[in-house]
Protein backbone atom coordinates (compact mmCIF):
# COMPACT_ATOMS: atom_id res chain seq x y z
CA UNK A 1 0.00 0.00 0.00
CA UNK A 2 2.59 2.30 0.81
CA UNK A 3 4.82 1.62 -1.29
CA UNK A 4 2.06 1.71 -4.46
CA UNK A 5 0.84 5.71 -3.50
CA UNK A 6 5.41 6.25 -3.41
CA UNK A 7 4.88 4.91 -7.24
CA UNK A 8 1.93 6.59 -8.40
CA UNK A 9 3.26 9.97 -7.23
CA UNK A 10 6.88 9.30 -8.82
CA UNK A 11 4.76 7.61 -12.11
CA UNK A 12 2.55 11.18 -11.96
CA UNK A 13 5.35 13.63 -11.73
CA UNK A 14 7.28 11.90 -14.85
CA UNK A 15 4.25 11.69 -17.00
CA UNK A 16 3.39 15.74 -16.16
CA UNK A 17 7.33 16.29 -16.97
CA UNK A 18 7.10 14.31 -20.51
CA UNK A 19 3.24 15.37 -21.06
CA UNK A 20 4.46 19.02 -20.57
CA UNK A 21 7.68 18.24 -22.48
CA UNK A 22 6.11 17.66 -25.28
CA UNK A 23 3.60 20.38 -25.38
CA UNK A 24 6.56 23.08 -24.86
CA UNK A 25 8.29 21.55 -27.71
CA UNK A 26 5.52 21.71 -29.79
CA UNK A 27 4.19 25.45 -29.17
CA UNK A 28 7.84 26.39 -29.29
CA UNK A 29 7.86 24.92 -32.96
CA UNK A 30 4.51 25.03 -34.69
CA UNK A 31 2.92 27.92 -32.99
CA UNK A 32 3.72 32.06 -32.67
CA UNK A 33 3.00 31.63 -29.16
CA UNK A 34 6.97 31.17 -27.75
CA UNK A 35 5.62 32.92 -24.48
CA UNK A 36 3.43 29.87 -23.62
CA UNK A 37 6.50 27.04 -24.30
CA UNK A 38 8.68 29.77 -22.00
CA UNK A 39 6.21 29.40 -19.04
CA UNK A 40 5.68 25.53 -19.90
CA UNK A 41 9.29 25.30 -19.54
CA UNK A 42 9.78 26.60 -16.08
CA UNK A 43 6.82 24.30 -15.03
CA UNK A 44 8.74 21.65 -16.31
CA UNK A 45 12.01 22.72 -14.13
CA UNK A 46 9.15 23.56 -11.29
CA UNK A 47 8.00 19.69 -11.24
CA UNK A 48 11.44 18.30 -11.56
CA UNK A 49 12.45 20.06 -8.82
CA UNK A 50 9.62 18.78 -6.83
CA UNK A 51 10.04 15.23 -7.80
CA UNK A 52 13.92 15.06 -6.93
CA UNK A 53 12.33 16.84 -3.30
CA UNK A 54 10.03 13.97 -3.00
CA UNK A 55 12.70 11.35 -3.60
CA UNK A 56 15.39 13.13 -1.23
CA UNK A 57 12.95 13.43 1.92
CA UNK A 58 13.05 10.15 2.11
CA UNK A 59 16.48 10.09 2.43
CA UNK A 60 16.89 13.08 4.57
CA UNK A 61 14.08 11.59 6.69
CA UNK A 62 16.43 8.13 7.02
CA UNK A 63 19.37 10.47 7.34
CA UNK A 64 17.57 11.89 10.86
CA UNK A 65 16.55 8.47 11.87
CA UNK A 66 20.45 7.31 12.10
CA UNK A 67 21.35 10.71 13.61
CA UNK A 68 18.72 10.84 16.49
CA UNK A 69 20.07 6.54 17.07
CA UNK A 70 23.43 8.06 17.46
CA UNK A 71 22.92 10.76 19.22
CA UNK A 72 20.40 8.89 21.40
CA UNK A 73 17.95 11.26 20.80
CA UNK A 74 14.22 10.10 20.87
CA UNK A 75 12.18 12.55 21.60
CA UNK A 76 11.25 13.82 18.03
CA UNK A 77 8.52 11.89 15.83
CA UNK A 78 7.84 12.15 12.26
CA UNK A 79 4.74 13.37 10.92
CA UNK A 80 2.85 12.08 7.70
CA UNK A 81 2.58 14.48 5.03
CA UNK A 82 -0.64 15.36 3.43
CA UNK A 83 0.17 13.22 0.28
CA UNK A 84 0.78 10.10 2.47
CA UNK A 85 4.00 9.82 1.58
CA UNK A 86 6.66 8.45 3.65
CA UNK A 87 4.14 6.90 5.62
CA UNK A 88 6.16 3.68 5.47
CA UNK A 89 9.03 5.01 7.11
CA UNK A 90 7.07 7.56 9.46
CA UNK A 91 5.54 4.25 10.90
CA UNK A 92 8.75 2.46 11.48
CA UNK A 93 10.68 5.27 12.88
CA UNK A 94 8.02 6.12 15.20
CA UNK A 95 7.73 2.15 16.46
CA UNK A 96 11.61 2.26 16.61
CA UNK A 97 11.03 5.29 18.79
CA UNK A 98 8.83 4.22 21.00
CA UNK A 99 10.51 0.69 21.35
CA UNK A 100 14.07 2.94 22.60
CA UNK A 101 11.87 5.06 24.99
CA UNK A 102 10.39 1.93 26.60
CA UNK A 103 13.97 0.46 26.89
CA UNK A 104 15.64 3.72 28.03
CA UNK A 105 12.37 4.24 30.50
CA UNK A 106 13.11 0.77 31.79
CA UNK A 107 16.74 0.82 32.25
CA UNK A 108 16.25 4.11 34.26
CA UNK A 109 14.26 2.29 36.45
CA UNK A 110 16.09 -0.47 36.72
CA UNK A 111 19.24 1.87 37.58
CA UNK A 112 17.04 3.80 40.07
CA UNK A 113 15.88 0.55 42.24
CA UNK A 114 19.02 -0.37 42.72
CA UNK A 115 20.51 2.66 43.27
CA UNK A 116 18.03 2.91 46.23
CA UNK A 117 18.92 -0.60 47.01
CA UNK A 118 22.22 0.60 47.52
CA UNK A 119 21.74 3.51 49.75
CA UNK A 120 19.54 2.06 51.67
CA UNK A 121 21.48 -1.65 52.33
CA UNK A 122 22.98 -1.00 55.58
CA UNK A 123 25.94 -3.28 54.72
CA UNK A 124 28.74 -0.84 53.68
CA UNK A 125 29.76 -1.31 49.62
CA UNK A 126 32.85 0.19 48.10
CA UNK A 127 33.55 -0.28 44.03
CA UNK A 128 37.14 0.42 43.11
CA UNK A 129 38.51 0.15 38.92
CA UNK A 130 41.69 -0.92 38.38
CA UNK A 131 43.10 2.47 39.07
CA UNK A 132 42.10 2.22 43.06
CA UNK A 133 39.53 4.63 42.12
CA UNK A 134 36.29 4.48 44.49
CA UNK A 135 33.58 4.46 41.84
CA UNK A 136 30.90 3.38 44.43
CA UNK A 137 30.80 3.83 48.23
CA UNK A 138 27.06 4.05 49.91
CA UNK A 139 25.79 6.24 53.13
CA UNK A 140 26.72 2.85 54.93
CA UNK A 141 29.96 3.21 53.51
CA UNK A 142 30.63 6.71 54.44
CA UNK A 143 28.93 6.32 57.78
CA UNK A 144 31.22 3.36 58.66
CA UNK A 145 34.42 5.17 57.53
CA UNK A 146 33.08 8.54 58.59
CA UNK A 147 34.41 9.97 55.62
CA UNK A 148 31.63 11.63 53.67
CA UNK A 149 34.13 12.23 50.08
CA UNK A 150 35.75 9.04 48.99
CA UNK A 151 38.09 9.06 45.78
CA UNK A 152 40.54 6.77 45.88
CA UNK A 153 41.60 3.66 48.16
CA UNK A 154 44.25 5.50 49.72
CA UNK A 155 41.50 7.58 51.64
CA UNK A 156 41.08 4.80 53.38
CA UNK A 157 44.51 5.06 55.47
CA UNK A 158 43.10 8.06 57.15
CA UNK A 159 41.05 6.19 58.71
CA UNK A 160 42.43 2.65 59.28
CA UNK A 161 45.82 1.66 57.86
CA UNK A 162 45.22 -2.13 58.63
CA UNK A 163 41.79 -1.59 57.18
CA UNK A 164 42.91 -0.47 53.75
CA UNK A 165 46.02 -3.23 53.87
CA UNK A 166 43.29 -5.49 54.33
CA UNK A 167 41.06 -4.10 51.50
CA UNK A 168 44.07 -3.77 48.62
CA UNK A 169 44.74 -7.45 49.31
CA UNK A 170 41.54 -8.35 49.07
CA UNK A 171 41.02 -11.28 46.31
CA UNK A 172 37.68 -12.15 44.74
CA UNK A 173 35.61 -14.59 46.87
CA UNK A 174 37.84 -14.08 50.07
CA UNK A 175 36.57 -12.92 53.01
CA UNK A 176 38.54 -11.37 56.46
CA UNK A 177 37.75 -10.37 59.64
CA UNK A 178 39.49 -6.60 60.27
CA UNK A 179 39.04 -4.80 63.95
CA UNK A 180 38.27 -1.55 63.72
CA UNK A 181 38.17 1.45 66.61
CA UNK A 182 35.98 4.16 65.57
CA UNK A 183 35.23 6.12 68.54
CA UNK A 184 36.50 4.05 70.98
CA UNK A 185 34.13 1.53 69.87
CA UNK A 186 35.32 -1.78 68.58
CA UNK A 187 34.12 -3.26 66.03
CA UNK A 188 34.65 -6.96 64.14
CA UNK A 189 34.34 -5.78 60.09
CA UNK A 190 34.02 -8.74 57.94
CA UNK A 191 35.40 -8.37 54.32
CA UNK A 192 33.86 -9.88 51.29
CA UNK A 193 35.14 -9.34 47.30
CA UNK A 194 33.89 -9.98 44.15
CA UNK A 195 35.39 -8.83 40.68
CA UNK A 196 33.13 -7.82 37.36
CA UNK A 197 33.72 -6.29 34.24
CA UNK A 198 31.35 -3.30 33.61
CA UNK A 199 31.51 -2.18 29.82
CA UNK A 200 34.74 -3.94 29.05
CA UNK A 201 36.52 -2.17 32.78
CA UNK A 202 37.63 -4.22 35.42
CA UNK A 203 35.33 -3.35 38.86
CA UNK A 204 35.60 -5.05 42.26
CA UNK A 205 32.93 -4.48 44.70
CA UNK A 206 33.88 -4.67 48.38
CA UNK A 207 31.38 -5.26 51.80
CA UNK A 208 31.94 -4.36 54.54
CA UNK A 209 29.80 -5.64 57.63
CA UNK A 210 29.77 -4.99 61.18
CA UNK A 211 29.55 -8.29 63.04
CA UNK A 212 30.10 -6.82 66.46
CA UNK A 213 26.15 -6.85 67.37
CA UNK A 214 25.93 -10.72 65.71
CA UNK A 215 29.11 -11.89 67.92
CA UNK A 216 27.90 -10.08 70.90
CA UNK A 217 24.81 -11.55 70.56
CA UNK A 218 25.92 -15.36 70.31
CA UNK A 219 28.50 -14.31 73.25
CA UNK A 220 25.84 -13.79 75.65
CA UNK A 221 23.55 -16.35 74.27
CA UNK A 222 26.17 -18.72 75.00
CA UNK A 223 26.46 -17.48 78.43
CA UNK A 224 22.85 -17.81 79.09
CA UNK A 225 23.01 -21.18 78.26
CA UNK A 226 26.12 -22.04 80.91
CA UNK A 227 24.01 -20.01 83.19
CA UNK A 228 21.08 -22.00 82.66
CA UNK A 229 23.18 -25.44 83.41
CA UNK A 230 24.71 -23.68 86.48
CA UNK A 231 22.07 -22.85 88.24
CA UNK A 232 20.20 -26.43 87.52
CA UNK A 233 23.31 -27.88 88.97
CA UNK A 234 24.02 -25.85 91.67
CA UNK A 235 20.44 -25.55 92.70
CA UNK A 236 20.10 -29.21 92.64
CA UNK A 237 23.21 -29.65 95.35
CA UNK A 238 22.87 -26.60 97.01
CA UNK A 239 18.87 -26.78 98.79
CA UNK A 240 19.61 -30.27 99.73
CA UNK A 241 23.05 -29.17 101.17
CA UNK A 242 21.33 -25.88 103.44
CA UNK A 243 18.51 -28.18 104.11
CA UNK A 244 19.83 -30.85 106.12
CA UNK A 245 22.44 -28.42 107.27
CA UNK A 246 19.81 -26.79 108.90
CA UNK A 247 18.01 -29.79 110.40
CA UNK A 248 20.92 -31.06 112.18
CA UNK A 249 21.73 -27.89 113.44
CA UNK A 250 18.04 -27.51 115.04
CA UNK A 251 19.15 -31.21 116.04
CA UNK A 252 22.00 -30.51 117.92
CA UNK A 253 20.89 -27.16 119.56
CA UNK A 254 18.27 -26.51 122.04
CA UNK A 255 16.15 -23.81 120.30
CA UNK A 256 15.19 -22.46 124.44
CA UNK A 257 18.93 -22.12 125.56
CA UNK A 258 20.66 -22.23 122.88
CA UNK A 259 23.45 -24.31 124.31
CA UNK A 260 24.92 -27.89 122.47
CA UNK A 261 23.14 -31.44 123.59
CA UNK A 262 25.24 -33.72 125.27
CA UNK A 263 26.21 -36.07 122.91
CA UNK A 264 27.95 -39.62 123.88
CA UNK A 265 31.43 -40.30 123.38
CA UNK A 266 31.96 -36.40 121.99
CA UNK A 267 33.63 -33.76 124.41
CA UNK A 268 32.22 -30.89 124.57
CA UNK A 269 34.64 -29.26 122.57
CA UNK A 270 33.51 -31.76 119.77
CA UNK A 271 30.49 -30.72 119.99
CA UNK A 272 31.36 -26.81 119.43
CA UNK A 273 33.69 -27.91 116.90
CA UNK A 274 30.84 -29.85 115.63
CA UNK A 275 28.09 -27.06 115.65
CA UNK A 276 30.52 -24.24 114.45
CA UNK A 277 31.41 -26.49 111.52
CA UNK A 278 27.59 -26.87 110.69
CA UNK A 279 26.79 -23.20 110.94
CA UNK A 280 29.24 -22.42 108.74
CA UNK A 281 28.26 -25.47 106.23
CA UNK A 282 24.80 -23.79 106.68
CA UNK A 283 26.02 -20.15 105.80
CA UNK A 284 27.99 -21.06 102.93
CA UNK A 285 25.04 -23.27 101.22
CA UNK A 286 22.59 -20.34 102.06
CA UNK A 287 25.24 -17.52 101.04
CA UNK A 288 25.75 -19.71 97.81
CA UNK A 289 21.79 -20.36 97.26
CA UNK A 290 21.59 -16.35 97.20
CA UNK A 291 24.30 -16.32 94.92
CA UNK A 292 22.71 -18.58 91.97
CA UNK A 293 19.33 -16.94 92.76
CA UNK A 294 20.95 -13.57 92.27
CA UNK A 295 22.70 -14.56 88.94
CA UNK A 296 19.55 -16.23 87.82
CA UNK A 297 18.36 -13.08 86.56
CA UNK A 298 20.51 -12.57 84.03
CA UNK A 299 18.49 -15.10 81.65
CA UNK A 300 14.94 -14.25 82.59
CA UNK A 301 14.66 -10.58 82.01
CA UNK A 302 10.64 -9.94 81.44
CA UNK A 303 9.70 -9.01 77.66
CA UNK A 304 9.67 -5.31 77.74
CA UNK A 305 6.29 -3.53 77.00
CA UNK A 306 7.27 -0.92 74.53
CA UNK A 307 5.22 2.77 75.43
CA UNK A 308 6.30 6.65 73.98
CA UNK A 309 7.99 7.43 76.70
CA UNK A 310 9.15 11.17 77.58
CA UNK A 311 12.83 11.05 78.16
CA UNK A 312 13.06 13.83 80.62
CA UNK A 313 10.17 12.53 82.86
CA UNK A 314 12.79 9.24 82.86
CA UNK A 315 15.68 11.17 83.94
CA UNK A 316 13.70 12.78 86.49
CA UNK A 317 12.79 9.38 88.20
CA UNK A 318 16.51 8.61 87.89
CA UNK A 319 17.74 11.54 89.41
CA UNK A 320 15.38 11.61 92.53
CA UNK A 321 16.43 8.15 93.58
CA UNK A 322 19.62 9.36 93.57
CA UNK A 323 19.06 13.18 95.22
CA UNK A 324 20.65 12.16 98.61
CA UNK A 325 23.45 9.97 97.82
CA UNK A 326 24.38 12.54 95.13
CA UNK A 327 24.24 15.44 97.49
CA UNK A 328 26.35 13.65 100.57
CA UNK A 329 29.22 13.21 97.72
CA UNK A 330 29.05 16.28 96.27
CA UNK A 331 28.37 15.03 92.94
CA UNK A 332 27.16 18.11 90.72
CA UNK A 333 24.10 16.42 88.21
CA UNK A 334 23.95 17.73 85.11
CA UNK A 335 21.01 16.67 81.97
CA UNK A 336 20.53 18.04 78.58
CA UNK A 337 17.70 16.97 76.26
CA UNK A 338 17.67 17.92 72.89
CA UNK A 339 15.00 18.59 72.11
CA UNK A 340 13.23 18.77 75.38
CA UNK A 341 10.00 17.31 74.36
CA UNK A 342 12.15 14.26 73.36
CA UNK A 343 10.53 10.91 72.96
CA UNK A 344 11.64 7.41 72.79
CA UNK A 345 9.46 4.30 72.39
CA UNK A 346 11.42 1.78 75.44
CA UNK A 347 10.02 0.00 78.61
CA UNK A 348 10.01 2.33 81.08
CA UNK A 349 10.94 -0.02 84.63
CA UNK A 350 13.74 -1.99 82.21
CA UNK A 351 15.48 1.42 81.07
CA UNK A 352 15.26 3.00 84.28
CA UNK A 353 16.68 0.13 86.05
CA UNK A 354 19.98 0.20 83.04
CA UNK A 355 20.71 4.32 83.92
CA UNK A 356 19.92 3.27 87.98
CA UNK A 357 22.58 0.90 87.19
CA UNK A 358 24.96 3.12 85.52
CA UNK A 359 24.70 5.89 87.67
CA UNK A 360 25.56 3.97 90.49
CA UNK A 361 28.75 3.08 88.53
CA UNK A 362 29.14 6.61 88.40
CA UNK A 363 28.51 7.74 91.71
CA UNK A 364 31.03 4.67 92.68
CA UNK A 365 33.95 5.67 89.96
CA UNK A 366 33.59 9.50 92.07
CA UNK A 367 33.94 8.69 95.45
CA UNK A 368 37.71 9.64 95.89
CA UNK A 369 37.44 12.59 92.56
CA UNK A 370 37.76 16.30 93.60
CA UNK A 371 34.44 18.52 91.79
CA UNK A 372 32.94 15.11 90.69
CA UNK A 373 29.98 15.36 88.03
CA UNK A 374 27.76 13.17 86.01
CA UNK A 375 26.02 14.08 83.21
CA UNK A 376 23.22 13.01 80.90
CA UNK A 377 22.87 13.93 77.52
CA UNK A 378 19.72 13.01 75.79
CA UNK A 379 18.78 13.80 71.82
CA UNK A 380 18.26 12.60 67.96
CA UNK A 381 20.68 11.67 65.57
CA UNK A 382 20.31 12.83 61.85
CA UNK A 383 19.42 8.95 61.32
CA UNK A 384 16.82 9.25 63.65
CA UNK A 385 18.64 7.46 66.48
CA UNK A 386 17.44 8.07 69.94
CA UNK A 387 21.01 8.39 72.25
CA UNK A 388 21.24 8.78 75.98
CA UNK A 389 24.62 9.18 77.23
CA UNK A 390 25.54 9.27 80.85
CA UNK A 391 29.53 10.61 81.83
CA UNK A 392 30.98 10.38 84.78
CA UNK A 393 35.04 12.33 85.45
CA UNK A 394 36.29 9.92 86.77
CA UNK A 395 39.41 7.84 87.05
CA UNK A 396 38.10 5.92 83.81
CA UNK A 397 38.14 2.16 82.82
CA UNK A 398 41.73 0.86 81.33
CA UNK A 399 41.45 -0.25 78.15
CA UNK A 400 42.21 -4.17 78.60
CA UNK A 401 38.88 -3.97 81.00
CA UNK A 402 36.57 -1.84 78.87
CA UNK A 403 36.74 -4.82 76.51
CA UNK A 404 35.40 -7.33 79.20
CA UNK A 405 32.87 -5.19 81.71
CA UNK A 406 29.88 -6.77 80.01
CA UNK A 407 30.37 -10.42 80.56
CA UNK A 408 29.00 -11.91 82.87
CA UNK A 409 30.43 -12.03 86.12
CA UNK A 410 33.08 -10.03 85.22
CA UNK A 411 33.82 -7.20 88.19
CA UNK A 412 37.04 -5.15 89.95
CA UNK A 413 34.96 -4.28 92.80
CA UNK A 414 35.09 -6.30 95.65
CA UNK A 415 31.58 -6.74 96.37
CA UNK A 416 30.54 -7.32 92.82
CA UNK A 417 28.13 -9.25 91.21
CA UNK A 418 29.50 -8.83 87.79
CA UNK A 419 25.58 -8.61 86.58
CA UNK A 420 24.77 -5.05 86.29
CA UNK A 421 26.37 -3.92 82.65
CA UNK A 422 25.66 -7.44 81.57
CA UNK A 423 22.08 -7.50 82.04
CA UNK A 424 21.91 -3.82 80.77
CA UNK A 425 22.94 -5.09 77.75
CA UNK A 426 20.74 -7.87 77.56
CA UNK A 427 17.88 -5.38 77.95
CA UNK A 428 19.10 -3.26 75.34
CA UNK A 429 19.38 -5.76 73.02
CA UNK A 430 15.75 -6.32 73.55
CA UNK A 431 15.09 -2.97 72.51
CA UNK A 432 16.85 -3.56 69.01
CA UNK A 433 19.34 -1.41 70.50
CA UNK A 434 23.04 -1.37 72.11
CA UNK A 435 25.38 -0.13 74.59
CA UNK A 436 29.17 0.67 74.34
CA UNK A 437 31.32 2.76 76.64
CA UNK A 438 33.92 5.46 75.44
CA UNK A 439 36.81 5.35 78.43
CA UNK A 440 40.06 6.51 78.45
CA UNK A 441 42.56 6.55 82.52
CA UNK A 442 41.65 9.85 84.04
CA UNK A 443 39.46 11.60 81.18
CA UNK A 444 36.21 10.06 82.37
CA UNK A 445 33.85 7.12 80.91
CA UNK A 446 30.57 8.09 78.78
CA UNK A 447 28.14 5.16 78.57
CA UNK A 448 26.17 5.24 75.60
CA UNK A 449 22.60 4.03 75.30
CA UNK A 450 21.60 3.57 71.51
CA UNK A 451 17.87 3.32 70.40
């Protein structure tokens, strides 16, 4: 069809031209009237010219349709004339048009999902070429490093020199475990590599992940567990052990006087020997049943029962437990909430019993500190990150402790329990949150409650 009307206009033109042709020729000739052949010349020239137009747009019109692929330009169309012609071509351009918009519209979204897959992952990815370049590093990325402009590898030394040993000998499919101390916070990075080619140039895409939560997690799930088998054992040995402890006690004393039965063939210094050795057999199973009762805790904190919660109302509760002890020591109490109306969604009795906790740490790390203070620092991060930090001046934690206050059992003092910052952290961790300490010898500690 199209193709027949591209004929019949070409076959049209050519018969007018020869038609006309003729007719010039013959006025010219056999006629007076040479002004006629004169103007049937220059229609003549006037349809040739029109013809060889008709047969070029075509080509022009092909011409444009390479050009725009080229150029990657889609956005014009081609319109059909009012003789139909070109309609052919109009018709396939236009498809081929729309066919490159649809693939250009999809690989835009494509790239746009997993661009957002990227920013928002919240395991840290770096892409380096074979130049060390950093073609790729993600907020995680920047957050981790704390390095918002990243352009080559060696940036990386700034802030870790292991880290970026680590990362340049990197191999594809390998994976490391680095330490890392960002803010006098520890963290276990695990490394992972893979290698690409992108467009014919080499890429290799490095993860970083930040295990610490995971391996403190499975750390204090495995000392639940020992806990667990503890107490059943203990308990099991120990109540029988204070019981009959007990009952020959009662046995062997006269609950009226309170003096030893005569016993035969003991002495009555036998028999002292004999009732001191049971008190103290008593004691000790008693003192130890406290003990496991007291440790017991540890693995059967209550689920919390989340609530918005104003954090200065919580502070306040804090503080007036604390009003007297604070003011026999002298301890000047400082808070700042930021803003002041600010909210966190927690369990009110299992948060207030972590900062009752850690003040009492403080109060105990001032007792021999000249102008002692504590303060509490409450506010949002820009990643909407609810932080409550309470800092003490004291004498500080050393740095081979700070690594082991929250396991279990672990203590200096010497009365003890090695519970406290152990079960605070098991109550955190039941708030999707964390703690971690920043502690240096004689600059103070800051505890750090992360929601």
């Amino acid at each position: 069809m199209h193709y027949t009307a591209f004929r019949l206009h070409i076959v049209f033109r050519l018969a007018l031209i020869i038609g006309l042709g003729f007719a010039g020729v013959y006025v010219l000739t056999q006629t007076h009237f040479w002004l006629v052949s004169f103007w049937i010349g220059l229609a003549v020239i006037i349809i040739i010219v029109d013809l060889l137009r008709y047969i070029e747009r075509s080509h022009r019109e092909l011409e444009s349709l390479v050009t725009a692929i080229r150029q990657g330009d889609f956005t014009n169309t081609y319109q059909q004339n009012r003789y139909g012609t070109g309609e052919l071509l109009s018709h396939a351009y236009n498809q081929l048009v729309a066919t490159y918009q649809q693939l250009r519209q999809d690989k835009e979204s494509n790239h746009q999902y997993l661009q957002n897959v990227v920013e928002h992952v919240s395991v840290a990815l770096i892409g380096l070429n074979q130049q060390h370049e950093i073609t790729l590093a993600n907020p995680a990325a920047k957050q981790l490093l704390q390095n918002p402009v990243l352009r080559n590898l060696s940036d990386i030394q700034s802030v870790d020199r292991e880290l970026y040993q680590r990362i340049h000998q990197l191999d594809a499919g390998q994976r490391v475990m680095v330490k890392l101390v960002q803010n006098d916070r520890l963290l276990q990075l695990a490394l992972q590599a893979s290698e690409f080619y992108l467009q014919g140039e080499y890429q290799k895409l490095i993860s970083l992940q930040d295990l610490r939560k995971e391996l403190e997690e499975q750390e204090l799930e495995s000392w639940q567990k020992l806990i667990r088998v503890l107490t059943h054992e203990i308990m099991n040995s120990v109540i029988p052990i204070a019981n009959l402890s007990g009952m020959v006690r009662q046995t062997l004393f006269q609950a009226q006087r309170e003096t030893a039965l005569e016993l035969q063939n003991l002495s009555e210094e036998d028999s002292q020997d004999l009732l001191a050795s049971l008190q103290v057999i008593q004691d000790r199973s008693q003192g130890l049943a406290n003990f496991v009762k007291a440790y017991r805790s540890i693995t059967q904190v209550a689920q919390p029962h989340f609530r918005e919660v104003k954090v200065i109302e919580l502070i306040q509760r804090v503080h007036n437990l604390f009003t007297s002890n604070l003011g026999e020591m002298d301890i000047q109490w400082k808070q700042t909430i930021s803003p002041a109306t600010l909210t966190l969604t927690l369990d009110l009795e299992l948060i207030e019993q972590v900062l009752i906790n850690l003040v009492k740490n403080a109060t105990e790390a001032l007792a021999e500190i000249p102008y002692p203070s504590i303060s509490l620092l409450a506010y949002r991060t820009a990643e909407n990150e609810g932080i409550i930090e309470i800092t003490d001046n004291g004498a500080g934690i050393p740095p081979e402790v700070s690594e082991q206050i929250f396991i279990p059992f672990f203590t200096t003092k010497t009365h003890g329990s090695g519970i406290g910052l152990s079960l605070s952290q098991q109550i955190m961790r039941l708030h999707q949150g964390s703690i971690s300490v920043r502690s240096s010898p004689n600059e103070g500690t800051t505890f750090m409650l992360s929601f």
